[in-house]
C-alpha atoms as a PDB file:
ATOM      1  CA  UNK A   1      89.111 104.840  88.740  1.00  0.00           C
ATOM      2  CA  UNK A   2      89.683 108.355  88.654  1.00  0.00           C
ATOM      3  CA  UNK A   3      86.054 109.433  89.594  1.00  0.00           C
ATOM      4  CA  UNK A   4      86.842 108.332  93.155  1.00  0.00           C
ATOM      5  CA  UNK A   5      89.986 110.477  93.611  1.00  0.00           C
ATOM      6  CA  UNK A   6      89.176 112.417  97.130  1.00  0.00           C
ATOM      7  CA  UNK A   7      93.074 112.922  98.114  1.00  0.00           C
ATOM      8  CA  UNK A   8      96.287 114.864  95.916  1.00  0.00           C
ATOM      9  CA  UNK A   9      99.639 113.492  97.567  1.00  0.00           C
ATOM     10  CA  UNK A  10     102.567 115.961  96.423  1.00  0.00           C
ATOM     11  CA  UNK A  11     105.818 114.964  97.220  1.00  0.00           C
ATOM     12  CA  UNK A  12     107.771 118.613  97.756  1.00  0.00           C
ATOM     13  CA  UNK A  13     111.351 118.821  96.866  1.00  0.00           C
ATOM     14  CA  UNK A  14     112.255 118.134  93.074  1.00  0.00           C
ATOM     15  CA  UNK A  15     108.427 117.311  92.136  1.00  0.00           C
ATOM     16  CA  UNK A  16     106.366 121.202  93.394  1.00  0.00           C
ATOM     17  CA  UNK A  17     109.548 122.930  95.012  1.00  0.00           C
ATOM     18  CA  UNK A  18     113.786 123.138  93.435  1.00  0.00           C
ATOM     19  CA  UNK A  19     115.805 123.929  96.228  1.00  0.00           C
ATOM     20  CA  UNK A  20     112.784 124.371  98.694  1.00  0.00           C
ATOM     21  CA  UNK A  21     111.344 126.846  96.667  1.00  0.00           C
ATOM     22  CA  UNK A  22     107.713 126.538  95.410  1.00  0.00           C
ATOM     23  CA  UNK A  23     107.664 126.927  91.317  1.00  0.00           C
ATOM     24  CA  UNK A  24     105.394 129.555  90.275  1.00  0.00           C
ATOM     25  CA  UNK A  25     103.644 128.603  87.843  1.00  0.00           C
ATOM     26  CA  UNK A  26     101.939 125.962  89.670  1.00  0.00           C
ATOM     27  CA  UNK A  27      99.914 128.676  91.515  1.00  0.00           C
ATOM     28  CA  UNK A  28      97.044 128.682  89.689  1.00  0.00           C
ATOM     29  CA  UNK A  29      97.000 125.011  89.289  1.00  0.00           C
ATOM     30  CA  UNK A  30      96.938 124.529  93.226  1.00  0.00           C
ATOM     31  CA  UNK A  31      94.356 126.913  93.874  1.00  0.00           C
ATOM     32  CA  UNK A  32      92.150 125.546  91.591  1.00  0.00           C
ATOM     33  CA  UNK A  33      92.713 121.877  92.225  1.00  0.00           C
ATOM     34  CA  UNK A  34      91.694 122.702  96.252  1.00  0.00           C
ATOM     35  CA  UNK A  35      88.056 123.254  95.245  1.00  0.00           C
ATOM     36  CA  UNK A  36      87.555 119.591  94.603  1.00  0.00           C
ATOM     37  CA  UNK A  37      90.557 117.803  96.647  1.00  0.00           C
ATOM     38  CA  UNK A  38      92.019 117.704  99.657  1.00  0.00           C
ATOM     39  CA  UNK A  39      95.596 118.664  98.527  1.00  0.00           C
ATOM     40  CA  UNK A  40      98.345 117.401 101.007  1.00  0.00           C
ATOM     41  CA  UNK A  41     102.088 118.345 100.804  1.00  0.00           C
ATOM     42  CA  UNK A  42     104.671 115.134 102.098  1.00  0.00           C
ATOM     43  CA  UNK A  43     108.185 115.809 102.594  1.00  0.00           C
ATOM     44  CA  UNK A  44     111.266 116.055 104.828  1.00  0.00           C
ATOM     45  CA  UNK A  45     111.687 119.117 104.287  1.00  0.00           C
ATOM     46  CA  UNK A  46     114.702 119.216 102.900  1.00  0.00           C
ATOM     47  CA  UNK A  47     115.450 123.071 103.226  1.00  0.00           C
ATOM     48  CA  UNK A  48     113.362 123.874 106.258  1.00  0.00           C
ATOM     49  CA  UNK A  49     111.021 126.150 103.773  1.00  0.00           C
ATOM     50  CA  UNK A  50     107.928 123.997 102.891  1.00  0.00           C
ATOM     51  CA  UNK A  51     105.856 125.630 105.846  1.00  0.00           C
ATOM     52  CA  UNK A  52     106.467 129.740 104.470  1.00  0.00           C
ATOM     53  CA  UNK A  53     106.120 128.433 100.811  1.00  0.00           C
ATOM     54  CA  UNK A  54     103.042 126.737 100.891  1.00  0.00           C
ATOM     55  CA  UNK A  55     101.308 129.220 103.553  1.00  0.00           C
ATOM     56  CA  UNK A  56      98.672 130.758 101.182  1.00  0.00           C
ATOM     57  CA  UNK A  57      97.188 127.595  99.993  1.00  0.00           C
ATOM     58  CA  UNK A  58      94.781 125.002 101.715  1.00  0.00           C
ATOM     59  CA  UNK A  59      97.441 122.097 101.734  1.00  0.00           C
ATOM     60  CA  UNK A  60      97.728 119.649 104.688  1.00  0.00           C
ATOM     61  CA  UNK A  61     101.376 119.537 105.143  1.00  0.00           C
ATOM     62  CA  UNK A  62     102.877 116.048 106.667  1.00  0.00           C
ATOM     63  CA  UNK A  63     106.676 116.271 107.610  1.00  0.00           C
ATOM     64  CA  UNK A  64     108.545 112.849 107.574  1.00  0.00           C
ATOM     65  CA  UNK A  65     109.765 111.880 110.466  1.00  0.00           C
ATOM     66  CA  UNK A  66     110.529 108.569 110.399  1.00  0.00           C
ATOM     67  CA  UNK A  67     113.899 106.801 109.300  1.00  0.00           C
ATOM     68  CA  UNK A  68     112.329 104.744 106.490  1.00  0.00           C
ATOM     69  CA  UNK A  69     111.152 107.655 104.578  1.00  0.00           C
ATOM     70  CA  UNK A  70     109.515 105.511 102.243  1.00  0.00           C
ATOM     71  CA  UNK A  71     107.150 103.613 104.088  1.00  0.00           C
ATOM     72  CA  UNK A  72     106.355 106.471 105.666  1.00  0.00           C
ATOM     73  CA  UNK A  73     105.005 108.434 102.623  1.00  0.00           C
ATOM     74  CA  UNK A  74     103.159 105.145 101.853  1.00  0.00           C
ATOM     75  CA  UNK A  75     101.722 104.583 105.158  1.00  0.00           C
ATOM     76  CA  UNK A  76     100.412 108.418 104.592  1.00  0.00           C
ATOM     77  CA  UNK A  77      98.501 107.174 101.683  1.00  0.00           C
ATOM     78  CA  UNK A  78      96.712 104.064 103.297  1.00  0.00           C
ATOM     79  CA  UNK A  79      95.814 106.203 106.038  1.00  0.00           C
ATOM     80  CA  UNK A  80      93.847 108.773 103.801  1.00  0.00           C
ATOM     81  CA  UNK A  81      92.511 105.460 101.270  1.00  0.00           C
ATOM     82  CA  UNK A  82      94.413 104.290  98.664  1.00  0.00           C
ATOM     83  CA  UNK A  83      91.664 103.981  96.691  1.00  0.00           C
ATOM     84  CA  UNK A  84      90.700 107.345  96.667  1.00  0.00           C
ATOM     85  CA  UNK A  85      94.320 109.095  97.089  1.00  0.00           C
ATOM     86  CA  UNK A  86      96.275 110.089  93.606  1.00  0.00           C
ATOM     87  CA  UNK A  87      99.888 110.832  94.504  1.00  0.00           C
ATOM     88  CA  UNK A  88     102.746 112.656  92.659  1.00  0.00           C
ATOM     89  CA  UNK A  89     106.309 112.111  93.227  1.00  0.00           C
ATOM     90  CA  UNK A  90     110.110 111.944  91.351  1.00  0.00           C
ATOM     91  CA  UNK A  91     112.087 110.513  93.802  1.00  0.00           C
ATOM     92  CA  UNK A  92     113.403 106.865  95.104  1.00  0.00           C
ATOM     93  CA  UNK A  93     111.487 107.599  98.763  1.00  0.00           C
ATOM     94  CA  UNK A  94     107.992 107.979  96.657  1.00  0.00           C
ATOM     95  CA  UNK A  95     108.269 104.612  94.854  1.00  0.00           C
ATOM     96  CA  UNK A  96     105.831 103.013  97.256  1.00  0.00           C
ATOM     97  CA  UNK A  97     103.592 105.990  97.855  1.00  0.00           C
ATOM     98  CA  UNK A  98     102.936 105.624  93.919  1.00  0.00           C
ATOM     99  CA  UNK A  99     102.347 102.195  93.643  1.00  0.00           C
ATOM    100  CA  UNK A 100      99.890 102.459  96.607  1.00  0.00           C
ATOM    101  CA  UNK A 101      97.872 105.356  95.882  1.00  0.00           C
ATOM    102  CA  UNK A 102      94.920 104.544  93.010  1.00  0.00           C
ATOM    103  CA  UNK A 103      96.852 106.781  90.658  1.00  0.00           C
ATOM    104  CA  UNK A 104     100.633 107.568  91.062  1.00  0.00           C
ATOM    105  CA  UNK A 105     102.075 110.325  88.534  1.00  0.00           C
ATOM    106  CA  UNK A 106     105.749 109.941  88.456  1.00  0.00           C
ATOM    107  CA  UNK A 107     107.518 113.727  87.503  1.00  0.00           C
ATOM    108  CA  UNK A 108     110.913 114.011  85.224  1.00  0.00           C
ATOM    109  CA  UNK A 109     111.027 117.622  86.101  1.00  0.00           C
ATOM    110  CA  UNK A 110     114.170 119.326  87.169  1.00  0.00           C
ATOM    111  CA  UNK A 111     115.776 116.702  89.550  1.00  0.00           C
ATOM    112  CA  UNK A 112     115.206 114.259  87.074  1.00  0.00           C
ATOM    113  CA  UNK A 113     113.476 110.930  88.202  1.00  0.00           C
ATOM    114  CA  UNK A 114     114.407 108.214  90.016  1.00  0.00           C
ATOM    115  CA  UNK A 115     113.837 104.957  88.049  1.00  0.00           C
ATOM    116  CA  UNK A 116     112.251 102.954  90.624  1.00  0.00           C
ATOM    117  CA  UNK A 117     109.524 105.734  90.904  1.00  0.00           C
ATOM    118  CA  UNK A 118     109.411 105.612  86.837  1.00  0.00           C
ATOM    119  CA  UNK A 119     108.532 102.015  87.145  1.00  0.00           C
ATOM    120  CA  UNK A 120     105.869 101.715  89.361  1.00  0.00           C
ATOM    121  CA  UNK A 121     103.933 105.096  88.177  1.00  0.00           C
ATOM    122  CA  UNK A 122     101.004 104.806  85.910  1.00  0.00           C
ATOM    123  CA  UNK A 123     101.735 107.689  84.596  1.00  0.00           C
ATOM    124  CA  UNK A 124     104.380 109.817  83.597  1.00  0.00           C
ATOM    125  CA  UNK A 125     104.567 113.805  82.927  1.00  0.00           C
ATOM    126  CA  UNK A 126     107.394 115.883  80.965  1.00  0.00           C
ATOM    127  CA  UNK A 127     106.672 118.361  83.745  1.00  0.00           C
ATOM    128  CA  UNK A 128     104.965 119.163  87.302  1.00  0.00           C
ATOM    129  CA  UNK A 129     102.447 121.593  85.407  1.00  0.00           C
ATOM    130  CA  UNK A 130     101.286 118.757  83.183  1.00  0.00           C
ATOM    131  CA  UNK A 131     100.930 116.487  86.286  1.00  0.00           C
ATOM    132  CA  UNK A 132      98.534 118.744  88.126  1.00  0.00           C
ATOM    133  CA  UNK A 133      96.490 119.273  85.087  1.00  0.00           C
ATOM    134  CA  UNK A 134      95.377 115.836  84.736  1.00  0.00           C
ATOM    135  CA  UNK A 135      92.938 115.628  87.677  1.00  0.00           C
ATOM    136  CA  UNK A 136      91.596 118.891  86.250  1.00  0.00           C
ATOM    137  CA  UNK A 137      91.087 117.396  83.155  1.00  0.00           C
ATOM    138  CA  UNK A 138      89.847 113.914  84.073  1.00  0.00           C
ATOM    139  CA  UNK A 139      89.347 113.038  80.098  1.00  0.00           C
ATOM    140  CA  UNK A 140      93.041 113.386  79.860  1.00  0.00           C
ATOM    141  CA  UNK A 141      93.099 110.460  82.485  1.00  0.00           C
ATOM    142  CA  UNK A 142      90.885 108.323  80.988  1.00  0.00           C
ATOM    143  CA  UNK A 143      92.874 108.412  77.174  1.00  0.00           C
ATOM    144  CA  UNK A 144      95.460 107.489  79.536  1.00  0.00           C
ATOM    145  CA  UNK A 145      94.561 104.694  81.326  1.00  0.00           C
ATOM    146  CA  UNK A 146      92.010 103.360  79.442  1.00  0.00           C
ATOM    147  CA  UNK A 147      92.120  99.969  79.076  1.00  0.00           C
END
């Protein structure tokens, strides 16, 4: 399952950035997690800020702009293979992208977390930080999904 994980899907707004602004102490996290994934940042882009913010790290950045915001960011994650795409989101709009995606991590982080997205996760983090370190740490994975 997760030994075919190509793609990181990263929802921006209330799951890597509060109020458009990237949280620090993901830096490390991001850096490290582009030697081995393609890393790719999905969002409206809420504050107009996503572009500046994530400038210094190899992210593809994909800015909705579609009305159905939703299908949109699960569309995103057919087109890259769901079965090799792990996706990380909080809010109602990424319900589908993490139902889709091989492994969807669902964030209660600052914003809180939308239910729906809570539901259809297969996992769930305390925290952004703890999120990102699960790919780096595929063991961690495994405990967790094991069946």
């Amino acid at each position: 399952m997760y030994e075919n994980i190509k793609h990181i899907i990263l929802d921006y707004n209330g799951t890597i950035a509060k109020d458009g602004v990237l949280k620090k102490e993901i830096d490390p996290l991001l850096k490290e997690l582009s030697k081995n994934y393609t890393l790719h940042v999905i969002t409206a882009d809420t504050f107009g800020s996503v572009k500046e913010q994530i400038k210094d790290y190899d992210i593809k950045l994909h800015i909705l702009k579609s009305d159905d915001h939703t299908k949109e960011k699960k569309d995103y994650v057919t087109s890259l293979g769901c079965d090799i795409s792990l996706a990380i989101g909080n809010g109602n709009n990424d319900k589908k992208m993490l139902e889709t995606a091989q492994i969807g991590i669902a964030v209660l982080g600052d914003e809180g977390c939308c239910t729906q997205a809570l539901l259809v996760s297969d996992i769930v983090c305390k925290s952004i930080t703890d999120a990102l370190e699960l790919p780096l740490n595929p063991k961690r994975l495994l405990a967790t999904l094991r069946i």
